[in-house]
N, C-alpha and C. Protein backbone atom coordinates (compact mmCIF):
# COMPACT_ATOMS: atom_id res chain seq x y z
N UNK A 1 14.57 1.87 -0.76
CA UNK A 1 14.38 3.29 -0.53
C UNK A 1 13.41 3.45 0.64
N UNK A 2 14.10 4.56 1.60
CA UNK A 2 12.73 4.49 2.88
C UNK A 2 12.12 5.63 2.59
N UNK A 3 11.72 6.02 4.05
CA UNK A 3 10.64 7.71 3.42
C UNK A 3 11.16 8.70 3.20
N UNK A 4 12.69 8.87 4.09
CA UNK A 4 13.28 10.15 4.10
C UNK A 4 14.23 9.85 2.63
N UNK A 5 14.20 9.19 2.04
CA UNK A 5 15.15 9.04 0.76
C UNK A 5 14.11 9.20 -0.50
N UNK A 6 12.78 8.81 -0.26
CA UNK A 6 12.05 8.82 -1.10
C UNK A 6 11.55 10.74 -1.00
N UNK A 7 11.26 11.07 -0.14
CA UNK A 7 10.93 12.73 0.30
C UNK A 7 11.87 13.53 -0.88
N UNK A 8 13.62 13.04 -0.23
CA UNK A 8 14.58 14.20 -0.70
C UNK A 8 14.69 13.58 -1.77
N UNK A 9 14.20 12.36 -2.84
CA UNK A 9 14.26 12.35 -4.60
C UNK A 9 12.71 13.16 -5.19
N UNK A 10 11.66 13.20 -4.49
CA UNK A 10 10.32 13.52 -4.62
C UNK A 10 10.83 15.47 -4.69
N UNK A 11 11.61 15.65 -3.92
CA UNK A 11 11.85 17.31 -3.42
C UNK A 11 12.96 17.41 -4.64
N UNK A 12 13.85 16.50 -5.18
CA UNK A 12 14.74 17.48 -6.35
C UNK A 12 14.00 17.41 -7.73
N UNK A 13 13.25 16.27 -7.99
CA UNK A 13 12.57 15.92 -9.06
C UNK A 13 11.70 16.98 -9.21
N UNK A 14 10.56 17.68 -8.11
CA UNK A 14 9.85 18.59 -7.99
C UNK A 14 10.39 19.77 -8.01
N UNK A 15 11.31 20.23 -7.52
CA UNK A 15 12.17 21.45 -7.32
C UNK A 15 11.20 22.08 -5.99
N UNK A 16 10.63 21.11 -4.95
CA UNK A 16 10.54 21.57 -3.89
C UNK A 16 11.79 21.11 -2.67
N UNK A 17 10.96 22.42 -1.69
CA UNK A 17 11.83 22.15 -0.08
C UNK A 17 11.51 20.76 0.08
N UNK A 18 12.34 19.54 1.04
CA UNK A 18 12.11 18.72 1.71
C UNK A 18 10.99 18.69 2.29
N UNK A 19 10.44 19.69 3.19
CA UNK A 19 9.63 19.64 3.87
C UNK A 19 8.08 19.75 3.31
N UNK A 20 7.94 20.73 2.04
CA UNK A 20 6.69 20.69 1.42
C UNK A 20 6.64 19.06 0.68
N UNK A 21 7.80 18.22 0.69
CA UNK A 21 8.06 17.09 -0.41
C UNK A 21 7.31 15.95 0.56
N UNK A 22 7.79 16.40 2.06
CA UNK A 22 7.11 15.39 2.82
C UNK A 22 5.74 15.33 3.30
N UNK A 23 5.10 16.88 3.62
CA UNK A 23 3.82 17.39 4.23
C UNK A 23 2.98 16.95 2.66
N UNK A 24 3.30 16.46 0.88
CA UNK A 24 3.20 15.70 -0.45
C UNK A 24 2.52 14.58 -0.02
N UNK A 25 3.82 13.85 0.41
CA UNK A 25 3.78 12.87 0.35
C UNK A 25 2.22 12.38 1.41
N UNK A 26 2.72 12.85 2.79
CA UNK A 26 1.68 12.50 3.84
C UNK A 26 0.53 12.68 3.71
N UNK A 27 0.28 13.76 3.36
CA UNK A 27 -1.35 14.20 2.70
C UNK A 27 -1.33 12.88 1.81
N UNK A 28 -0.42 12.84 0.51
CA UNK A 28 -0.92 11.60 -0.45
C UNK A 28 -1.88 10.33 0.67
N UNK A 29 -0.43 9.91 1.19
CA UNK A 29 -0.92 8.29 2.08
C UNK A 29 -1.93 8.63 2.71
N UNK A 30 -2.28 9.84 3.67
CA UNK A 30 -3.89 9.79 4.39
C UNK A 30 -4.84 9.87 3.39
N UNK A 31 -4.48 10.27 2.64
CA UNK A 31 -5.88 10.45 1.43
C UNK A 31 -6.05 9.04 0.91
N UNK A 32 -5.36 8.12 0.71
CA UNK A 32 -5.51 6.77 0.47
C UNK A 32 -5.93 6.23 1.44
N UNK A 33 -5.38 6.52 2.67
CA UNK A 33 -5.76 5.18 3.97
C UNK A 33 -7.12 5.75 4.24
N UNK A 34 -7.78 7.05 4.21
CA UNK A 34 -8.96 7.54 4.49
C UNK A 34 -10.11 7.08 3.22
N UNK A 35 -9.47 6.64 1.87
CA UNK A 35 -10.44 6.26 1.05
C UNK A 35 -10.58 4.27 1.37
N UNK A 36 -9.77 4.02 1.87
CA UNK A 36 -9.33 2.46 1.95
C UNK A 36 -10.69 2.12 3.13
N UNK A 37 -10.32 3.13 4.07
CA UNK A 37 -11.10 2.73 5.00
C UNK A 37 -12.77 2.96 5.03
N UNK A 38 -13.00 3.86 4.15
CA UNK A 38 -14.52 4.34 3.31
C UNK A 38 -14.57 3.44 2.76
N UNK A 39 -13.61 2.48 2.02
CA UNK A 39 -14.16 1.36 1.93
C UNK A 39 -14.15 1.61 -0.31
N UNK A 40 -13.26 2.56 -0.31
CA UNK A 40 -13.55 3.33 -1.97
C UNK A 40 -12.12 2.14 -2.12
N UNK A 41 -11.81 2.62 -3.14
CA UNK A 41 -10.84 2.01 -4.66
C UNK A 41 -9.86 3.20 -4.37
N UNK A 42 -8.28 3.43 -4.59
CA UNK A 42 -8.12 4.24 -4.70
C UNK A 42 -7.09 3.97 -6.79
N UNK A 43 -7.99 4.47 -7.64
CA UNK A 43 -7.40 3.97 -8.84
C UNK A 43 -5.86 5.13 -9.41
N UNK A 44 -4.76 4.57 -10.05
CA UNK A 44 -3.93 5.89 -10.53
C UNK A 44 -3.58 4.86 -11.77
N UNK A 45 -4.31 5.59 -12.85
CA UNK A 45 -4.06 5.20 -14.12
C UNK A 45 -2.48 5.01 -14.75
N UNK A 46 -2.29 3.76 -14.98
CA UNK A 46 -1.09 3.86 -15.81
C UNK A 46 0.10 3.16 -14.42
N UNK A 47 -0.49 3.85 -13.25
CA UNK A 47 0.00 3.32 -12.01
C UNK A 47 0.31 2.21 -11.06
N UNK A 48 -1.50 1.85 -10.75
CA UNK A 48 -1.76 0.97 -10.17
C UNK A 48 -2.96 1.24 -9.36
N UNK A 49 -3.65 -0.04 -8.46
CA UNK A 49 -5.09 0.74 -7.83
C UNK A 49 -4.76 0.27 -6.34
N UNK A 50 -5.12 0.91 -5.34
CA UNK A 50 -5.44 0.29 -4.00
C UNK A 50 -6.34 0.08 -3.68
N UNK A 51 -6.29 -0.84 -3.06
CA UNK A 51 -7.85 -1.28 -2.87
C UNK A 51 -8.01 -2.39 -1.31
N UNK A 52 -8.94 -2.90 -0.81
CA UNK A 52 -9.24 -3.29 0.51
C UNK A 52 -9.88 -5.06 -0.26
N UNK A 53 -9.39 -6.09 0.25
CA UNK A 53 -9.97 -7.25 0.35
C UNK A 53 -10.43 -8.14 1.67
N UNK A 54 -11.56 -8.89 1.67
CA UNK A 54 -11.93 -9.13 2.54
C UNK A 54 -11.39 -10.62 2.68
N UNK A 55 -10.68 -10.74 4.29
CA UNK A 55 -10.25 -12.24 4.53
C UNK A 55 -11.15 -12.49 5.43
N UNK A 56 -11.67 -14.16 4.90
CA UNK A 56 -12.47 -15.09 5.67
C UNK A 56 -11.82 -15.49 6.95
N UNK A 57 -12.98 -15.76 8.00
CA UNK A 57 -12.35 -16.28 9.26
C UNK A 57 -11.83 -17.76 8.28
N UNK A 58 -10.79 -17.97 9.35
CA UNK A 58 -10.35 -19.72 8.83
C UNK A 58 -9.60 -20.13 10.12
N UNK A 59 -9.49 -21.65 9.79
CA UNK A 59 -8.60 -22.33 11.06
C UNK A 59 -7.13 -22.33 10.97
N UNK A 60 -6.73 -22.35 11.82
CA UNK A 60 -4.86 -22.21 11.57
C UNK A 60 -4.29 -23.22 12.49
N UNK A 61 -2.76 -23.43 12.39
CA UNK A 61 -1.97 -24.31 13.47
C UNK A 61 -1.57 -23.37 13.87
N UNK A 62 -1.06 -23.22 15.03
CA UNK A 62 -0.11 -22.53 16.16
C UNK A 62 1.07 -22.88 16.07
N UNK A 63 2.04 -22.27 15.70
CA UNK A 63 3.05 -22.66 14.81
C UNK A 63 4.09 -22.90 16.43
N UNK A 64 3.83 -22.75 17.59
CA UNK A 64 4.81 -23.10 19.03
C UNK A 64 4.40 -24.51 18.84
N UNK A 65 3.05 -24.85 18.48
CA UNK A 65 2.49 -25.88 19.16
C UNK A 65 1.67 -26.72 17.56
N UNK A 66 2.31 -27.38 17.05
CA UNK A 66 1.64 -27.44 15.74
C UNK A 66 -0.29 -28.24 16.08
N UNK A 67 -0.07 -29.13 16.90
CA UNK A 67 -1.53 -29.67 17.22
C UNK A 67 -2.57 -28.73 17.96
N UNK A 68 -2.36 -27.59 18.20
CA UNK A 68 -3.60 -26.71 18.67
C UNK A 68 -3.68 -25.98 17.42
N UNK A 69 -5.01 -26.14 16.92
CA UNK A 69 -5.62 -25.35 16.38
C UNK A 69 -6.25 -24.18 16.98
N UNK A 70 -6.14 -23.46 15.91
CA UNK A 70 -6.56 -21.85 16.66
C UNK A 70 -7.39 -21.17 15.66
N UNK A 71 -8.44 -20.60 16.07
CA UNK A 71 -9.39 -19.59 14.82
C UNK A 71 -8.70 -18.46 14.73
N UNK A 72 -8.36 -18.13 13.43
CA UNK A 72 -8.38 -16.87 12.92
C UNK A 72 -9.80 -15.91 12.75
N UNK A 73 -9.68 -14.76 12.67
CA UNK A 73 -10.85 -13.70 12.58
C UNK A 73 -11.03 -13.48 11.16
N UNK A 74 -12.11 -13.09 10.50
CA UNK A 74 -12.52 -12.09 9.56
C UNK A 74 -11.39 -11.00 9.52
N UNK A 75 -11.16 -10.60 8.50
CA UNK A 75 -10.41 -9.20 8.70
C UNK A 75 -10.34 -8.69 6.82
N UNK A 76 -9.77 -7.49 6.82
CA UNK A 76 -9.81 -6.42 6.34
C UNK A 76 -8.30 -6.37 5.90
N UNK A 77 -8.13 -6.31 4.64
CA UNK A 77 -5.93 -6.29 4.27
C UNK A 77 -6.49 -5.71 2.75
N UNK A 78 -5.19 -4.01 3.05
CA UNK A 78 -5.12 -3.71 2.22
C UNK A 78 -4.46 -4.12 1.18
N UNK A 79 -4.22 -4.08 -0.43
CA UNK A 79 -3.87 -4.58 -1.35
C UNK A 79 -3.51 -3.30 -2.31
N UNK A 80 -2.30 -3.61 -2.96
CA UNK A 80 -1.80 -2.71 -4.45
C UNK A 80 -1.69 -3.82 -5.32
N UNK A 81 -2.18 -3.39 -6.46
CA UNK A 81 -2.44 -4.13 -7.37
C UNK A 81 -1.63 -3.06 -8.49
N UNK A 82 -0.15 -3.26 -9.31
CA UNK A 82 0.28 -2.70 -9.78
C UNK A 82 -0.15 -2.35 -11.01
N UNK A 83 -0.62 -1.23 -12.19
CA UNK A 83 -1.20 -1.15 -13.19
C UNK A 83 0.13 -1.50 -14.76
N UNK A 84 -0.50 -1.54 -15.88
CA UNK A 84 -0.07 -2.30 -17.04
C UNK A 84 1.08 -1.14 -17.01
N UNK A 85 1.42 -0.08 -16.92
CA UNK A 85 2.60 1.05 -17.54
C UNK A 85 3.92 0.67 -16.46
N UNK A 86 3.29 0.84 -15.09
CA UNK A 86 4.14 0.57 -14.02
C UNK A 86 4.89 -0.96 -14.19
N UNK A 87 4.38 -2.47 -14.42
CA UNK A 87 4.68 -3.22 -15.04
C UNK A 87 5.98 -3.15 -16.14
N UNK A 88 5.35 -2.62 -17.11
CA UNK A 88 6.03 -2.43 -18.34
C UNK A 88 7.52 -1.87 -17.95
N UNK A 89 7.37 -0.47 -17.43
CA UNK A 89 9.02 -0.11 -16.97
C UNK A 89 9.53 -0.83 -16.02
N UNK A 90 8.95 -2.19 -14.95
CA UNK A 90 9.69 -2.64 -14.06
C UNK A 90 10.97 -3.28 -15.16
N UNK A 91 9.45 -4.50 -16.03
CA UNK A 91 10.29 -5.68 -16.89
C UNK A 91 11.13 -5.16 -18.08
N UNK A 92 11.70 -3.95 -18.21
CA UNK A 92 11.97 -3.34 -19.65
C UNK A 92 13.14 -4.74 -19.62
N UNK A 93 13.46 -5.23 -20.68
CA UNK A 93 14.42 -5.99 -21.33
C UNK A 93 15.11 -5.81 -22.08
């Protein structure tokens, strides 16, 4: 499912226009990427949480050239961590 398929199931489920389903949605994701980057949790019970982990610099191969090693940086990768309900209806059996 992409965005415009996810919008127009978000807009009949809601019994909104497309367009309020998408201006939903977008507000949702900035309100996450603006708490991600504050550096907050973003938790949805029953859901799942987002959240920010920190990667260590480390050494790598250069995958053109396997014998040059190359440093990787420090960096910043966001993460979803799916919650116990969301789970539950993936695996129903």
């Amino acid at each position: 499912m992409n965005k415009s398929e996810l919008v127009a199931n978000m807009a009949e489920k809601a019994g909104l226009t497309k367009k309020d389903a998408e201006a939903a949605l977008n507000s949702f994701m900035k309100s996450v990427e603006e708490a991600l980057v504050q550096g907050d949790k973003v938790q949805l019970v029953g859901f799942g949480t987002f959240d920010v982990r920190e990667r260590k610099a480390r050494q790598g191969r250069n995958p053109r050239n396997p014998e040059q090693i190359i440093d990787i940086p420090a960096s910043k990768a966001p993460v979803f961590k799916a919650g116990k309900a969301l789970k539950d209806v993936v695996n129903v059996k």
